[in-house]
Protein backbone atom coordinates (compact mmCIF):
# COMPACT_ATOMS: atom_id res chain seq x y z
CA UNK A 1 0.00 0.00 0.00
CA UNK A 2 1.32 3.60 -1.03
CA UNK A 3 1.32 6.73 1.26
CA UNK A 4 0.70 9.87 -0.61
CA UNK A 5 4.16 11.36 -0.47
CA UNK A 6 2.93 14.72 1.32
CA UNK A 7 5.19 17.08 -1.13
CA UNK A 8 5.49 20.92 -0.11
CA UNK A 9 2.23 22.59 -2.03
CA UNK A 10 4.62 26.14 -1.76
CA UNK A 11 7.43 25.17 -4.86
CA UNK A 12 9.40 28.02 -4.21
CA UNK A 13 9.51 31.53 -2.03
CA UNK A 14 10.86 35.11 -3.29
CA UNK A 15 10.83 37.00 -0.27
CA UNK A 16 7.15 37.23 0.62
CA UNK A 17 6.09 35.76 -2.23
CA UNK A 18 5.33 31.64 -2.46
CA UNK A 19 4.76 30.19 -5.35
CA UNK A 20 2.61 27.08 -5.15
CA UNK A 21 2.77 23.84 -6.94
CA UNK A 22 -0.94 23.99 -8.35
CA UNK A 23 0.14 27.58 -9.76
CA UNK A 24 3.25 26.29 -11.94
CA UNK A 25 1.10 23.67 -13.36
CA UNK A 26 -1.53 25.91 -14.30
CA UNK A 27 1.31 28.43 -16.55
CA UNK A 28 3.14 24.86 -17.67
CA UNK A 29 -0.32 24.09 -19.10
CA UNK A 30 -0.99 27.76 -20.78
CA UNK A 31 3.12 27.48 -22.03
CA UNK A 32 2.31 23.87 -23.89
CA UNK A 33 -1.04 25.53 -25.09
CA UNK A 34 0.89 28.41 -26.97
CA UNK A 35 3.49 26.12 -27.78
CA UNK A 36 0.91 23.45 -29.86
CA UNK A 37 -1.21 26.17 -30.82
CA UNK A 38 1.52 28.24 -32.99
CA UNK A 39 2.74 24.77 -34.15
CA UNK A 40 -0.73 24.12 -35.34
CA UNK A 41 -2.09 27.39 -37.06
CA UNK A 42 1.69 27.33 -38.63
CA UNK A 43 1.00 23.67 -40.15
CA UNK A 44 -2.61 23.88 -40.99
CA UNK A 45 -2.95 26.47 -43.58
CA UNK A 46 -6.67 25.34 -43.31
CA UNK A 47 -7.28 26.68 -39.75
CA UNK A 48 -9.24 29.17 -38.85
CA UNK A 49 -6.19 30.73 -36.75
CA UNK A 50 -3.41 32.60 -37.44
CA UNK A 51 -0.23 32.86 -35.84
CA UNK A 52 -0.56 36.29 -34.72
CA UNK A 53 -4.08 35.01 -33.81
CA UNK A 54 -2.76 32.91 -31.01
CA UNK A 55 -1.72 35.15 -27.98
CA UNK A 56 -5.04 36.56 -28.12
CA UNK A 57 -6.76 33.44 -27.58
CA UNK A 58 -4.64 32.49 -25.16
CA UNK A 59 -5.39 35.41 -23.16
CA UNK A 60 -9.22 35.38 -23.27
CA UNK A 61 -8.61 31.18 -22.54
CA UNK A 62 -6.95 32.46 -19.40
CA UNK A 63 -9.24 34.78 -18.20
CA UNK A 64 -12.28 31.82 -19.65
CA UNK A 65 -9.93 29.27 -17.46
CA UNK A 66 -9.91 31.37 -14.30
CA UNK A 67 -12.98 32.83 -14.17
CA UNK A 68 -15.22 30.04 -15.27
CA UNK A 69 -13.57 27.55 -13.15
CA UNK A 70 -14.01 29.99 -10.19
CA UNK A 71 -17.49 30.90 -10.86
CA UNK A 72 -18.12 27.69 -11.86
CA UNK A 73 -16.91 26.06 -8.20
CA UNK A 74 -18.55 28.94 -5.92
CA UNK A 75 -22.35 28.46 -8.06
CA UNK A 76 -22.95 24.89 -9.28
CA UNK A 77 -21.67 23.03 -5.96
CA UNK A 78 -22.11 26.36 -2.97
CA UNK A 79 -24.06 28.18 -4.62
CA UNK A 80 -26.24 28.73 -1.09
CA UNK A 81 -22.45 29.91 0.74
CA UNK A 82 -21.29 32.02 -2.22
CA UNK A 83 -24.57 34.39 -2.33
CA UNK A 84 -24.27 34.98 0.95
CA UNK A 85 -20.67 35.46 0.80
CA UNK A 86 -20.07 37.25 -2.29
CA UNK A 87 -16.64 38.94 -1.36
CA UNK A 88 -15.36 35.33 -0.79
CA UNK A 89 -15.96 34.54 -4.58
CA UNK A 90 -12.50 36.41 -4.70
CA UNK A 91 -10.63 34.79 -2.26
CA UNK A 92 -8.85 32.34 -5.06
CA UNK A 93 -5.99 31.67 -2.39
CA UNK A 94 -9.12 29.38 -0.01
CA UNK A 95 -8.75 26.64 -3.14
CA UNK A 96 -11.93 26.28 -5.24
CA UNK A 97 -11.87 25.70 -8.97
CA UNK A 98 -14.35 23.87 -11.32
CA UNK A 99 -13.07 21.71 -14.34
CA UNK A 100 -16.70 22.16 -15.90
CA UNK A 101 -17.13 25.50 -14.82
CA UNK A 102 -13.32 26.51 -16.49
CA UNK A 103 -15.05 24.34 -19.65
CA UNK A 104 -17.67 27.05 -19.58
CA UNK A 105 -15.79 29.56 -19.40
CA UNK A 106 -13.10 28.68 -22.54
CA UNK A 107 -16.68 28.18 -24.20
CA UNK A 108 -17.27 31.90 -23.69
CA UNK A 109 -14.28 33.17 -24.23
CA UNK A 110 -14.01 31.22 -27.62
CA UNK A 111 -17.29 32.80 -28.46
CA UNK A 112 -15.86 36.03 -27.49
CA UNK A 113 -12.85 36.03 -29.78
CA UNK A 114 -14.84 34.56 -32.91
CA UNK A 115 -17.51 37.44 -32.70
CA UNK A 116 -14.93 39.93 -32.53
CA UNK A 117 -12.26 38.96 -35.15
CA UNK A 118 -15.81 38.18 -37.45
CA UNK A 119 -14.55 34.05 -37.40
CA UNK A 120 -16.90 31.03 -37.24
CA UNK A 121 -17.22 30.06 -33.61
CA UNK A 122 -17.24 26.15 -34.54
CA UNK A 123 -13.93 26.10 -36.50
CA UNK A 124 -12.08 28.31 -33.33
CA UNK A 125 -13.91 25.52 -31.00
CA UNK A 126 -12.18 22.74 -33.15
CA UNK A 127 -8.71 24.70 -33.09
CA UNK A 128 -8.95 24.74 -29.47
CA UNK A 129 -10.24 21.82 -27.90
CA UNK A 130 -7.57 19.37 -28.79
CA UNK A 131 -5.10 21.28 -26.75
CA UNK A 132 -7.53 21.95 -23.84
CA UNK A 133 -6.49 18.42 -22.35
CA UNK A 134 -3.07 18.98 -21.25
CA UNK A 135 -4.24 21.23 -19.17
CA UNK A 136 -6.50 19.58 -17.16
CA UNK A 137 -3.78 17.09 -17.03
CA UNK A 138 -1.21 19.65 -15.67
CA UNK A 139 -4.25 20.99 -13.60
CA UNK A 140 -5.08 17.00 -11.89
CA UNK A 141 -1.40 16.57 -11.28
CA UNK A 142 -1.50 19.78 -8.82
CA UNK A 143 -4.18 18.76 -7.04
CA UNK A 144 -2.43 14.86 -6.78
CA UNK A 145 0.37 16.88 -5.43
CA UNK A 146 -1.50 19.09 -3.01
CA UNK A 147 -3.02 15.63 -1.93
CA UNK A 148 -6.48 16.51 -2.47
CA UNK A 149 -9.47 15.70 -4.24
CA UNK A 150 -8.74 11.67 -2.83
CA UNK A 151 -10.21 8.74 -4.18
CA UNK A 152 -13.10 6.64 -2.33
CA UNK A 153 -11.76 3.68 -0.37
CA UNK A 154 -10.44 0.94 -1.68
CA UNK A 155 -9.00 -2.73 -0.80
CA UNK A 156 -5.42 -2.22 0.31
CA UNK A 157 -4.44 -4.99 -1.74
CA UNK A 158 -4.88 -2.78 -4.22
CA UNK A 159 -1.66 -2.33 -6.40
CA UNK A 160 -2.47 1.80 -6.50
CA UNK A 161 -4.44 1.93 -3.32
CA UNK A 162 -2.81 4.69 -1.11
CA UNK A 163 -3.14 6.64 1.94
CA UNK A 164 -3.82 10.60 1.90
CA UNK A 165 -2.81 11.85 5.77
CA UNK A 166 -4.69 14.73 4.74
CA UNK A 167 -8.16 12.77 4.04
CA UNK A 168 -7.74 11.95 8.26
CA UNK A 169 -8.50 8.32 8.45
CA UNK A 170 -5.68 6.06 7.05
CA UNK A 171 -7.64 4.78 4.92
CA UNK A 172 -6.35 3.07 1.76
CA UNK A 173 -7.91 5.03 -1.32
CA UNK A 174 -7.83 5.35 -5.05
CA UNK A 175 -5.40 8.20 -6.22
CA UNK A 176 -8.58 9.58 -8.38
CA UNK A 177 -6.31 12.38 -9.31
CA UNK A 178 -4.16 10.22 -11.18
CA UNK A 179 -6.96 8.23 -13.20
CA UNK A 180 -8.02 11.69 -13.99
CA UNK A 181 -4.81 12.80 -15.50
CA UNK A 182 -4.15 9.49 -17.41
CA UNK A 183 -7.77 9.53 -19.10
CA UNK A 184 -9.38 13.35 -19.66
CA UNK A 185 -5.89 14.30 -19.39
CA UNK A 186 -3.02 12.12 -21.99
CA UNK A 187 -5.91 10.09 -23.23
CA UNK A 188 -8.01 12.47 -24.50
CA UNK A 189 -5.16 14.77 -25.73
CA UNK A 190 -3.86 11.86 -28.06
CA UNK A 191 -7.58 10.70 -29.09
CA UNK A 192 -8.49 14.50 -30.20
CA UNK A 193 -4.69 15.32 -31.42
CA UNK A 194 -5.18 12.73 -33.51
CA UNK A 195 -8.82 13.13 -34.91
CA UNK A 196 -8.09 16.69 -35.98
CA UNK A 197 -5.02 15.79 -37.87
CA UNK A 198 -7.25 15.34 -40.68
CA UNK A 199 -9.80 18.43 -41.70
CA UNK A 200 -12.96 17.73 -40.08
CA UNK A 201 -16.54 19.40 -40.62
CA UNK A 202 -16.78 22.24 -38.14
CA UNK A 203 -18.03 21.30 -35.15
CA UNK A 204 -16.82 17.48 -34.91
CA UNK A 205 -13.69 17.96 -32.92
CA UNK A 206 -15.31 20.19 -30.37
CA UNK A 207 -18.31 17.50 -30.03
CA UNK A 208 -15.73 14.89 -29.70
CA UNK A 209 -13.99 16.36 -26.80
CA UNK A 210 -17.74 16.95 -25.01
CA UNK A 211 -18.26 13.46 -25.68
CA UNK A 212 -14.79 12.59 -24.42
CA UNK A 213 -14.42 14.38 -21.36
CA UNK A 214 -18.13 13.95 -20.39
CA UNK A 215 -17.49 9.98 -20.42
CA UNK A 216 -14.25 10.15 -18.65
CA UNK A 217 -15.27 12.36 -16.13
CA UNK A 218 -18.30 9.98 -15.16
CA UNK A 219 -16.25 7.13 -15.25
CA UNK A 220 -13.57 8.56 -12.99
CA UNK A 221 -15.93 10.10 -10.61
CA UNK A 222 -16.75 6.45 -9.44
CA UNK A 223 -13.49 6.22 -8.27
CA UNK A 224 -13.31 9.84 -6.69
CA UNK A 225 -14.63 11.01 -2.92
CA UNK A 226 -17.63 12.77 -3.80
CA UNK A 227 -17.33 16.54 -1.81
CA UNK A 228 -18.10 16.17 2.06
CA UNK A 229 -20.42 19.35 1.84
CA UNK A 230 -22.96 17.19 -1.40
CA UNK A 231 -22.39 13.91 -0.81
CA UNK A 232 -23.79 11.95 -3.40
CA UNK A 233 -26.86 12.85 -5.09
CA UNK A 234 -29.95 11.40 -6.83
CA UNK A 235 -29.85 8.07 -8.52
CA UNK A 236 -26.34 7.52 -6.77
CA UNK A 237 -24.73 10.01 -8.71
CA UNK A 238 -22.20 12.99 -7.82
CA UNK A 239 -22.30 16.48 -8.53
CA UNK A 240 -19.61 15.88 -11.35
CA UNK A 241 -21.48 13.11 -12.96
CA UNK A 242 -24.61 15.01 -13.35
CA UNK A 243 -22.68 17.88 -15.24
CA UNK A 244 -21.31 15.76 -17.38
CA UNK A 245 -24.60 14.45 -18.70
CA UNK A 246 -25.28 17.44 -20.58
CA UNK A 247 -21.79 18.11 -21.93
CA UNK A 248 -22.12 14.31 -22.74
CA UNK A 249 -25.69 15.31 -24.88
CA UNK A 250 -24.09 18.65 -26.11
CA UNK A 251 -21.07 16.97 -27.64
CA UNK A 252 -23.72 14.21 -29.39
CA UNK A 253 -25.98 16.74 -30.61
CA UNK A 254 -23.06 19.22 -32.19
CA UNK A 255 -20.97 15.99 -33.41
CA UNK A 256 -24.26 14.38 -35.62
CA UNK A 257 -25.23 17.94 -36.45
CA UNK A 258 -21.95 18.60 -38.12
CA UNK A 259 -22.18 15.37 -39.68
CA UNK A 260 -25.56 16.30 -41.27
CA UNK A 261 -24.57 19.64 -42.16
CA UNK A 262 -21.29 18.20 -43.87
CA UNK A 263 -23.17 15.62 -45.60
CA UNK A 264 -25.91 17.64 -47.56
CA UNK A 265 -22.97 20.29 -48.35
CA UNK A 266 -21.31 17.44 -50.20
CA UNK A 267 -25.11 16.26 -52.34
CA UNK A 268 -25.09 19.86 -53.74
C-alpha cells in the first residue's frame, strides 16, 4: 500500500512571495497551449487561426480558465455559501476551482474572440479543444500533489491503493487524481490530437472532446470522494457526474449535427 508522499504545495519563495505547486502547473499548461497552438495554425494552412491570432486566444482562454472555473466552483456546488458570501468569490488563495465551470468559461471566451475577429465560432472551437487536455492534465497533477481531491476507499491490496494523511482516516484510497490525468488528461489529448489531424466538418472535434471528457469524467468520478459538503446525489450520482450528462448530450448533438450539415454540403 502507497502513502501519498505529502510534497510541499509552496514550490518556491521570493521574499514574501510563495509560489505554489498547483500555480506552476496551471502556466506549464498555458506554455504547452501556446506552444501546440503556434505549431498548429503554422501547419494547418486550413485553420481558422493565425499565428498572430494565437496570444489573443490564449489570453481570453486564461481569463475563460480562471474565471469560469471559479465561478463555476462557488455556483454549481455552494451556490447557497457564495450568495451569501459574495466577497469570498475572490478569495482564489481558499482553493476552489471547477473543471466544468473553467469548460464554460473557454466556451465563452471562444465565443468572445470569434464574434470579434468576425470568425466562425465552430472552426475556433475545433482549433482549441484538442489542446484543452493537457491542461487539465497539468491541472489533476497539482491537485495529486496538493493531496487533495482523494479517491473513495479501496482494498489495500490494491496495487495503487494509497493513503492521503490529509483525508484523516488512514484509509487506503484510489489516487482519483491520477486516473483523472491518465484519461481526460493524456488520453483524451492523443484521441483528439489525432482526430483533428485530418480536416474535419466544423463542429466534430469540439463534439468529440464533449463526448470525451463527459465519459471520462463519469467514469472517474466512481473512483473519486464525492465533496463532504454534497455527498452523493440522486440516482447515486455525484455532482460531477450530473454535469457531465449534458456536456455528454451537447457533444452528441453538435458531433451528428456537423455530420448532417457536412453531408448535404457534399449532395449539392
Amino acid at each position: 500500500m502507497l502513502v501519498h508522499p505529502q510534497i510541499d504545495p509552496i514550490a518556491f519563495s521570493v521574499g514574501p512571495v510563495s509560489v505554489h505547486w498547483y500555480g506552476l502547473m496551471y502556466l506549464v499548461g498555458f506554455a504547452l497551449f501556446w506552444v501546440l497552438a503556434m505549431y498548429r495554425s503554422k501547419k494547418e494552412a486550413w485553420r481558422a487561426i493565425k499565428p498572430d491570432q494565437v496570444e489573443d486566444l490564449l489570453f481570453f482562454g486564461v481569463l475563460g480558465v480562471i474565471l469560469g472555473g471559479r465561478l463555476g466552483y462557488c455556483f454549481l456546488y455552494q451556490p447557497g455559501y457564495y450568495i451569501e458570501h459574495l466577497g469570498a468569490i475572490l478569495r482564489i488563495w481558499d482553493g476552489g476551482m471547477s473543471a466544468h465551470g473553467g469548460v464554460i468559461g473557454v466556451i465563452v471566451a471562444m465565443a468572445y474572440f470569434a464574434k470579434t475577429r468576425a470568425l466562425n465560432f465552430l472552426e475556433v472551437a475545433d482549433f482549441v479543444t484538442p489542446l484543452v487536455p493537457l491542461g487539465l492534465f497539468f491541472g489533476r497533477i497539482g491537485n495529486f500533489i496538493n493531496g487533495e481531491l482523494w479517491g473513495r476507499v479501496c482494498s489495500s491490496d490494491f496495487a495503487l491503493a494509497m493513503v492521503f494523511p490529509r483525508a484523516g482516516d488512514g484509509l487506503p484510497r484510489h489516487p482519483s487524481q491520477l486516473y483523472e490525468a491518465a484519461l481526460e488528461g493524456l488520453l483524451l489529448f492523443a484521441i483528439l490530437w489525432c482526430y483533428s489531424l485530418k480536416p474535419r466538418p466544423s463542429g466534430q472535434v469540439a463534439g468529440l472532446f464533449c463526448i470525451g471528457y463527459g465519459v471520462m469524467r463519469f467514469a472517474v468520478e466512481y473512483f473519486r470522494e464525492p465533496d463532504s459538503f454534497l455527498g452523493l446525489l440522486a440516482l447515486g450520482l455525484s455532482q460531477g457526474q450530473w454535469l457531465s450528462i449534458p456536456m455528454i448530450a451537447l457533444g452528441c448533438f453538435v458531433f451528428v449535427l456537423s455530420a448532417r450539415r457536412a453531408s448535404k454540403h457534399a449532395d449539392h
